[in-house]
Structures are given as C-alpha cells and as structure tokens.
N, C-alpha and C. Protein backbone atom coordinates (compact mmCIF):
# COMPACT_ATOMS: atom_id res chain seq x y z
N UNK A 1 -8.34 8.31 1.40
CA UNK A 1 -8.28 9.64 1.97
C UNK A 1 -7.21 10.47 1.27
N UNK A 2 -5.93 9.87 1.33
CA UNK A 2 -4.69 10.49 0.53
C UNK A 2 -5.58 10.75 -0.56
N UNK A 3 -6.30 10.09 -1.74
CA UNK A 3 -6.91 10.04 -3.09
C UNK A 3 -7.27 11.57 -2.69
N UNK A 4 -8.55 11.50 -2.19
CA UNK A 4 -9.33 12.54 -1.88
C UNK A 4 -8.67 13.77 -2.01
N UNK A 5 -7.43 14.18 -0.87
CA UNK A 5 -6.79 15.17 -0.57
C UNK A 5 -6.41 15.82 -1.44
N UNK A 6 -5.61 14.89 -2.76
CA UNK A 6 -4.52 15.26 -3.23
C UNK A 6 -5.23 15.35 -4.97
N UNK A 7 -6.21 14.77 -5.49
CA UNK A 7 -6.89 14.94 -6.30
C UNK A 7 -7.23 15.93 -7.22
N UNK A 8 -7.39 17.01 -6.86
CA UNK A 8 -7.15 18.29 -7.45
C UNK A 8 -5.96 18.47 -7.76
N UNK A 9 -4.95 18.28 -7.39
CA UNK A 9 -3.35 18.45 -7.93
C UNK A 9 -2.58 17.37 -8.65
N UNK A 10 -3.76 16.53 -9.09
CA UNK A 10 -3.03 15.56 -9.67
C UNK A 10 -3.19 16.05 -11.10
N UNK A 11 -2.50 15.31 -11.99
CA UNK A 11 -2.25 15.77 -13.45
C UNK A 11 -3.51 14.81 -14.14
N UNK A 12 -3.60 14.98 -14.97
CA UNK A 12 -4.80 14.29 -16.28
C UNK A 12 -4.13 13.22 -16.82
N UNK A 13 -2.92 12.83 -16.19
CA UNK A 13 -2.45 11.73 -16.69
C UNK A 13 -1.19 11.43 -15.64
N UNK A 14 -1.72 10.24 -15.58
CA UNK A 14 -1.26 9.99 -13.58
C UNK A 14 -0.14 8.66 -13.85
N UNK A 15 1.04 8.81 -13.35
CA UNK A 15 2.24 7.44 -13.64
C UNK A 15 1.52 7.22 -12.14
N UNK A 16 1.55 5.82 -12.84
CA UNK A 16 1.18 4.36 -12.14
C UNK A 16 1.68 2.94 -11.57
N UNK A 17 2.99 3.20 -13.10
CA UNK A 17 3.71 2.30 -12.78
C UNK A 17 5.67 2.73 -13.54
N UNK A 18 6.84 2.40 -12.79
CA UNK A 18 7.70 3.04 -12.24
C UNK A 18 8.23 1.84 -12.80
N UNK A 19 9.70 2.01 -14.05
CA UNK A 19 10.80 1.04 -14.04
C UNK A 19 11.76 1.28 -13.00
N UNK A 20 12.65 0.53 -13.11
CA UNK A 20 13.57 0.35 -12.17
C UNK A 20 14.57 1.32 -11.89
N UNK A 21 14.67 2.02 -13.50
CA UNK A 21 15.44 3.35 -13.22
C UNK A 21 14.69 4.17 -12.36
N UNK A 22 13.28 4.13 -11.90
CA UNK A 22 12.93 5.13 -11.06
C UNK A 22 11.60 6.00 -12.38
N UNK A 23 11.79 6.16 -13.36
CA UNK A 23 11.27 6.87 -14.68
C UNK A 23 10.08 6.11 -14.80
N UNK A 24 8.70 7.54 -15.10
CA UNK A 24 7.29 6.31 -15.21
C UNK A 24 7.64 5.83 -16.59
N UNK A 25 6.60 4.62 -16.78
CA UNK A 25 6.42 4.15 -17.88
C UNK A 25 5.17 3.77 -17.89
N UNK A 26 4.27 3.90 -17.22
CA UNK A 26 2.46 3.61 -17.12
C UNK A 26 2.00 4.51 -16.86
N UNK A 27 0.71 4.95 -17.55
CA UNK A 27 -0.10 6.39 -16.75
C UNK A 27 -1.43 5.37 -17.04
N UNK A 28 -2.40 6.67 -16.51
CA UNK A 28 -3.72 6.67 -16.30
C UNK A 28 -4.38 7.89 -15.85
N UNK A 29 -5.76 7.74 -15.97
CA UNK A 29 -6.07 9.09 -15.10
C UNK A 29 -6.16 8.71 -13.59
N UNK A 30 -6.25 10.04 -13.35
CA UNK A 30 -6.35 10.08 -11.60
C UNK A 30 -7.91 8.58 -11.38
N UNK A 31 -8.36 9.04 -11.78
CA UNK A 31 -9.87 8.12 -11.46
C UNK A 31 -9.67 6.59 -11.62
N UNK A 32 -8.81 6.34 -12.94
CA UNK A 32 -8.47 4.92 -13.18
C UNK A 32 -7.36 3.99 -12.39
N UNK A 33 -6.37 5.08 -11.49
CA UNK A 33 -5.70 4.84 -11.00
C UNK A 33 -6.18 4.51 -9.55
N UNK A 34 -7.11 5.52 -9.04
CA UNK A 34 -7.85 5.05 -7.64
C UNK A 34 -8.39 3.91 -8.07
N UNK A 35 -9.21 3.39 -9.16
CA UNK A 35 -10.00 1.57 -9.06
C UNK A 35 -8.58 0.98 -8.84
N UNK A 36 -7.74 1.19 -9.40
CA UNK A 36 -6.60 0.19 -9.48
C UNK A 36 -5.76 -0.28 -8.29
N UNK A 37 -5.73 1.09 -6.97
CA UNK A 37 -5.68 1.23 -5.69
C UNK A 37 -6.64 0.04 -5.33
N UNK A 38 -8.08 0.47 -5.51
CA UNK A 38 -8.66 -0.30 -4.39
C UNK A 38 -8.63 -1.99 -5.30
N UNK A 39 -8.50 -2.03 -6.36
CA UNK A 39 -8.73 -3.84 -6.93
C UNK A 39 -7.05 -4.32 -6.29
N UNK A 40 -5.96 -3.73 -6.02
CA UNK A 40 -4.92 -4.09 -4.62
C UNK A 40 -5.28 -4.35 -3.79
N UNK A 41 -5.93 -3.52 -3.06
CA UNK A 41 -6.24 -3.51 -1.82
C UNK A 41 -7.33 -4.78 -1.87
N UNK A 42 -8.13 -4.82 -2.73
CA UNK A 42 -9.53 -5.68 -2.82
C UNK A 42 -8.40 -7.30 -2.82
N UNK A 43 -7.62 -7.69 -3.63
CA UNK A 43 -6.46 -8.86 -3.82
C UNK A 43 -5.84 -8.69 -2.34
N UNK A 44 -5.35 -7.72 -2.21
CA UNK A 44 -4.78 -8.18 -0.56
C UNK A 44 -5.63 -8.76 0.24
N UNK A 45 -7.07 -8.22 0.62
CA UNK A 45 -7.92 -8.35 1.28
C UNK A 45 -8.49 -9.87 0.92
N UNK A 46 -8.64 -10.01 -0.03
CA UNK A 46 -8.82 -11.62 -0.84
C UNK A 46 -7.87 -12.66 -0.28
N UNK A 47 -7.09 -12.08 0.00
CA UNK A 47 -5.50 -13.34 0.03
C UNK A 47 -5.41 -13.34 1.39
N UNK A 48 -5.41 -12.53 2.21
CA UNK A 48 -5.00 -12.45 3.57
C UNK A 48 -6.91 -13.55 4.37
N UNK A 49 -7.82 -12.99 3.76
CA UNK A 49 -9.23 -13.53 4.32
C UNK A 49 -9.17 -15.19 3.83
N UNK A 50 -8.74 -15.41 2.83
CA UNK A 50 -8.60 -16.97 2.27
C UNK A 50 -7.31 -17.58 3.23
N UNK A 51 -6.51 -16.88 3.57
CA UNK A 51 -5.39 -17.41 4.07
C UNK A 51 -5.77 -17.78 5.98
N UNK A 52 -6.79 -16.96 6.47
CA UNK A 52 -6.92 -16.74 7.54
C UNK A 52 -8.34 -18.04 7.55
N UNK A 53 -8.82 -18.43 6.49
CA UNK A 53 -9.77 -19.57 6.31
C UNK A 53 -9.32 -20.74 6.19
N UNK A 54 -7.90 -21.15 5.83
CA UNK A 54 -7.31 -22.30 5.54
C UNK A 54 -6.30 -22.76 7.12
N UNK A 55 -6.06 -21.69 7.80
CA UNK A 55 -5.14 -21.62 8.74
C UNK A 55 -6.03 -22.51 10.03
N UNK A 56 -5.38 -22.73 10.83
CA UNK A 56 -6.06 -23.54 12.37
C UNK A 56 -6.69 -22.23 12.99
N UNK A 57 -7.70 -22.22 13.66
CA UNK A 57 -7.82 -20.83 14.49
C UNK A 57 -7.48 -20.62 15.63
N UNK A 58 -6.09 -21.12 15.93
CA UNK A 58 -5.49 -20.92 16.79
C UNK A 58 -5.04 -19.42 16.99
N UNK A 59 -5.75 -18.60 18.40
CA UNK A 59 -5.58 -17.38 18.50
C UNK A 59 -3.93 -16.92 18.26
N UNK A 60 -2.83 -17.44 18.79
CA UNK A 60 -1.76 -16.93 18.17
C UNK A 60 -1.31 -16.71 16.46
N UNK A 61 -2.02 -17.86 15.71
CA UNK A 61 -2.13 -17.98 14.03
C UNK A 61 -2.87 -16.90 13.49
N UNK A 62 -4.23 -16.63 13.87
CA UNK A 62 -5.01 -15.09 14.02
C UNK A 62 -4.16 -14.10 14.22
N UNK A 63 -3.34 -14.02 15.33
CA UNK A 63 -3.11 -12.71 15.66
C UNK A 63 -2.00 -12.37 14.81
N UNK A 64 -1.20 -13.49 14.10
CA UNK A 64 0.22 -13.20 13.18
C UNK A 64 -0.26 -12.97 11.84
N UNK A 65 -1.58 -13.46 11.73
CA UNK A 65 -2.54 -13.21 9.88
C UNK A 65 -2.54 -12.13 10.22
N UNK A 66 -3.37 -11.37 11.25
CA UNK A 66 -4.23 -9.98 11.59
C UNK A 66 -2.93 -9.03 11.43
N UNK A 67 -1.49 -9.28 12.64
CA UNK A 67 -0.41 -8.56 12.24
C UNK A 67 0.09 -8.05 10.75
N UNK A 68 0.07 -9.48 10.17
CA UNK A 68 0.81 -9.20 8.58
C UNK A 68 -0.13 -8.36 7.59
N UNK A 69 -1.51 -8.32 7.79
CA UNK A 69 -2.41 -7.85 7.03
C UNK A 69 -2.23 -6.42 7.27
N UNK A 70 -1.89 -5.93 8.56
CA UNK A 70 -2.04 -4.58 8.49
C UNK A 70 -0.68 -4.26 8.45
N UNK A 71 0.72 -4.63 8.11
CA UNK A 71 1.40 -4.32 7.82
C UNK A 71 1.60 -4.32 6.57
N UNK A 72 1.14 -5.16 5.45
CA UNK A 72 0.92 -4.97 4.42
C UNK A 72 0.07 -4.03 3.84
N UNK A 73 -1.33 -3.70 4.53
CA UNK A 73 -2.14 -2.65 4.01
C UNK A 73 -1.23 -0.99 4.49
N UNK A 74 0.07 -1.35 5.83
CA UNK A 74 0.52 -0.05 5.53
C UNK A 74 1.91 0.21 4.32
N UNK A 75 2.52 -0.89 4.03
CA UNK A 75 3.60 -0.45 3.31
C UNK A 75 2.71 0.00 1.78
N UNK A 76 1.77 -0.86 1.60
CA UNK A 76 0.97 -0.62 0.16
C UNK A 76 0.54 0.85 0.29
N UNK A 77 -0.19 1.21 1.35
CA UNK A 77 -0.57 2.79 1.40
C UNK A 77 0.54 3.64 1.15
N UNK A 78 1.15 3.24 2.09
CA UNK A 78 2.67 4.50 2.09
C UNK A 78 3.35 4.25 0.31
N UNK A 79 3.40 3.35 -0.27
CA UNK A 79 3.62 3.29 -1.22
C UNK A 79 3.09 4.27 -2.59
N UNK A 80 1.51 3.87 -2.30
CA UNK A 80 0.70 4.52 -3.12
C UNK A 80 0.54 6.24 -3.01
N UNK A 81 0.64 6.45 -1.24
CA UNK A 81 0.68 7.84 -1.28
C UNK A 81 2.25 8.38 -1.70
N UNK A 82 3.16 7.88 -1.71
CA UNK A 82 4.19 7.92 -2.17
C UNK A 82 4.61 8.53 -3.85
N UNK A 83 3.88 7.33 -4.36
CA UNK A 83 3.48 7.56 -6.00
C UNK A 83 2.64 9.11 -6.56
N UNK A 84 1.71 9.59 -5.70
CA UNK A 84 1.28 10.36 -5.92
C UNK A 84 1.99 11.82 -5.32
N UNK A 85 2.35 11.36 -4.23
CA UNK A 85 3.87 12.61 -4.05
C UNK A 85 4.72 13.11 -4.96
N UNK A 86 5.10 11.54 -5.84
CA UNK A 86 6.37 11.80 -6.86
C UNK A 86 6.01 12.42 -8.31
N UNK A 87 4.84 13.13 -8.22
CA UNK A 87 4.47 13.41 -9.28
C UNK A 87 4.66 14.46 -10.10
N UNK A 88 5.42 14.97 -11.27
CA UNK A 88 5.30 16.19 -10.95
C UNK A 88 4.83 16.27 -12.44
N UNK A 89 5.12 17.14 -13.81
CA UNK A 89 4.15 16.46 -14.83
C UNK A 89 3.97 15.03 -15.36
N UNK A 90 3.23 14.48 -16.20
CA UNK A 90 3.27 13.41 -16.12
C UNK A 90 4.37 13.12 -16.88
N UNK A 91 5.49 13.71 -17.57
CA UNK A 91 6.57 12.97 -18.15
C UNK A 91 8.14 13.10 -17.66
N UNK A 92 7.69 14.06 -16.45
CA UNK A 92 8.75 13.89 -15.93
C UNK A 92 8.68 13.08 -14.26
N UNK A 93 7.63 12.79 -14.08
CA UNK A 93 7.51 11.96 -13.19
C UNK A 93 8.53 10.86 -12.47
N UNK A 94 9.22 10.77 -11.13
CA UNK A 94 10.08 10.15 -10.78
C UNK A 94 9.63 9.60 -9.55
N UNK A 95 10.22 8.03 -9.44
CA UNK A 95 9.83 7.40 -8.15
C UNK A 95 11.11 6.72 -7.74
N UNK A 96 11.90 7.40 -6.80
CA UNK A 96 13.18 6.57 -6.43
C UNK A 96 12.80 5.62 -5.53
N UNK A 97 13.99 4.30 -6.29
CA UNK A 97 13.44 3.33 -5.52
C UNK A 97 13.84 2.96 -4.16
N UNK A 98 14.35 4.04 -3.23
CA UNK A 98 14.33 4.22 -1.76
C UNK A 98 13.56 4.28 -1.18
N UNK A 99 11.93 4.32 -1.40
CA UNK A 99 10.29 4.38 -1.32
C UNK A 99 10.35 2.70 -1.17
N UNK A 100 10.68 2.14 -1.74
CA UNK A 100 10.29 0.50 -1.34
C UNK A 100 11.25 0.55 -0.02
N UNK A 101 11.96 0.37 0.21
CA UNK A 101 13.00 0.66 1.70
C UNK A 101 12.11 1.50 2.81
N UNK A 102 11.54 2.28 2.32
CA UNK A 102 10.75 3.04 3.41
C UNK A 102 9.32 2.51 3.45
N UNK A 103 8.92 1.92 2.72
CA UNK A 103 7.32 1.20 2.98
C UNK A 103 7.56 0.13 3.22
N UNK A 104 9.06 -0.93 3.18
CA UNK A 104 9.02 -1.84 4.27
C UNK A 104 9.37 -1.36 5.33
N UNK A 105 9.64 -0.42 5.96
CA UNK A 105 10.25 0.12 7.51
C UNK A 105 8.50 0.37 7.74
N UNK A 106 7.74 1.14 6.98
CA UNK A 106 6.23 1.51 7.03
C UNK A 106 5.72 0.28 7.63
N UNK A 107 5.74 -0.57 6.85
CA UNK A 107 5.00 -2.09 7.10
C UNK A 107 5.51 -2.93 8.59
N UNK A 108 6.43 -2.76 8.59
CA UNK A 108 7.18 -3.45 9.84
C UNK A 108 6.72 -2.61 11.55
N UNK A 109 6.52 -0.81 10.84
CA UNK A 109 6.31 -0.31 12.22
C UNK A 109 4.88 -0.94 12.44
N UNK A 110 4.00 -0.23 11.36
CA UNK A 110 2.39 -0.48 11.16
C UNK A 110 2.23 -1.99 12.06
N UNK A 111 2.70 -3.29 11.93
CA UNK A 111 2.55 -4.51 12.01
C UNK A 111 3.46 -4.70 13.66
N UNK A 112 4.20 -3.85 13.83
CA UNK A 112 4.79 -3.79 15.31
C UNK A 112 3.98 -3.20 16.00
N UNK A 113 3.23 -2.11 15.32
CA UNK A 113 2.24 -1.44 16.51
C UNK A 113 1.04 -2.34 16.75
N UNK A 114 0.35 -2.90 15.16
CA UNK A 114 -0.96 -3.88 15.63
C UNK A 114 -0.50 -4.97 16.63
N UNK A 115 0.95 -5.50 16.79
CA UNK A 115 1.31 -6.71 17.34
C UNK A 115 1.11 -6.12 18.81
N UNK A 116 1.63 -4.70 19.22
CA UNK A 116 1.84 -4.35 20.10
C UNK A 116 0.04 -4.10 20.96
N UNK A 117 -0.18 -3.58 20.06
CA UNK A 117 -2.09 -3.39 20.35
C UNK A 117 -3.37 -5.06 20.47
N UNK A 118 -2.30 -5.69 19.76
CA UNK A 118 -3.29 -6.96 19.87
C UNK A 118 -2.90 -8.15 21.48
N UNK A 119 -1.52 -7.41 22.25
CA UNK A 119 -1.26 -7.84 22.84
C UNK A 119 -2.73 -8.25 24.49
N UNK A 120 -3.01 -9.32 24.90
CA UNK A 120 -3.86 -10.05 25.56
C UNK A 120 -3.17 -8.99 26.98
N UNK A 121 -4.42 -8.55 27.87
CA UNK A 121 -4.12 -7.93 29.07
C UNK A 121 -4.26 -8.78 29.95
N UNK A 122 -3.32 -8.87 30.98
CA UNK A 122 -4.04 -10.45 31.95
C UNK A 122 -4.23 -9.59 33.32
C-alpha cells in the first residue's frame, strides 16, 4: 500500500540498501525494489510457516509463532516505508540509523497488540 501511495514520488533510481554511515550505497528502480519488498516478506513468510510446522501445536507455541510473525512483518514494514521516506534524490539519499530503534519499538508494539488480541475470552 505504502508502494502504491508513494510511487509517483519516487525517483528512477531508488536506494535500497544503506551503510552504516546512514549514506545509500544500493539503488534500483522503484519496480525492482517493490519484488525485493515482497521476496522479504515471501522469506519471512517461508521461515515463520516452516517454523510453525516443526514446532508442537501446542496452542500457547502457536500463539508466540503467530505473535513474532506479526511483529516482524511490522518492524520490516515500518522499515521499508521508512526507506522510502528517506529519499530525497537518489545521491543524496539518507537513512539514519535511529529507524532500526524505531522499527524495533514498531515490532514490539505490533506483536504486543496481536498478543493482546489473540488473548482466549473465558
């Protein structure tokens, strides 16, 4: 959805990937960069479904896979919409790395609220 929104304002050559100083050093286009979004998302989704196949199905083991999955699918989002925030041409492009600090606070709420929503009503 972020993709969608923001698509028209993206540049013809999109940083993708961010050294440590914060400064891109990977581009792509906008288009190559959304497959690259979803083949993440497609590996998360891979790892978390294999992991939830090997596990006991013990409903509390479920409900801590189901938690972590959607806290991971939110720090990765907030991340990615993040990246595309920090954009401004493609060579001056900057991603401070206070964005990882805030997409784990992302991930932790995201995964506090599913914990909170998956809670059993008696």
């Amino acid at each position: 959805m972020a993709f969608m929104l923001l698509r028209n304002t993206l540049p013809d050559r999109f940083a993708t990937h961010f050294g440590l100083d914060g400064k891109a050093d990977g581009y792509s286009s906008p288009t190559t960069a959304l497959g690259q979004y979803m083949l993440v998302f497609a590996v998360e989704a891979a790892g978390i479904a294999g992991a939830g196949l090997s596990i006991q199905p013990a409903l509390r083991t479920v409900r801590v896979l189901t938690v972590f999955a959607w806290g991971l699918a939110g720090a990765t989002t907030y991340l990615f919409i993040a990246v595309m925030g920090s954009l401004g041409g493609a060579d001056s492009a900057q991603f401070p790395l206070y964005h990882l600090a805030l997409a784990a606070v992302v991930g932790v709420a995201v995964a506090a609220a599913a914990w909170a929503g998956s809670r059993r009503q008696s």
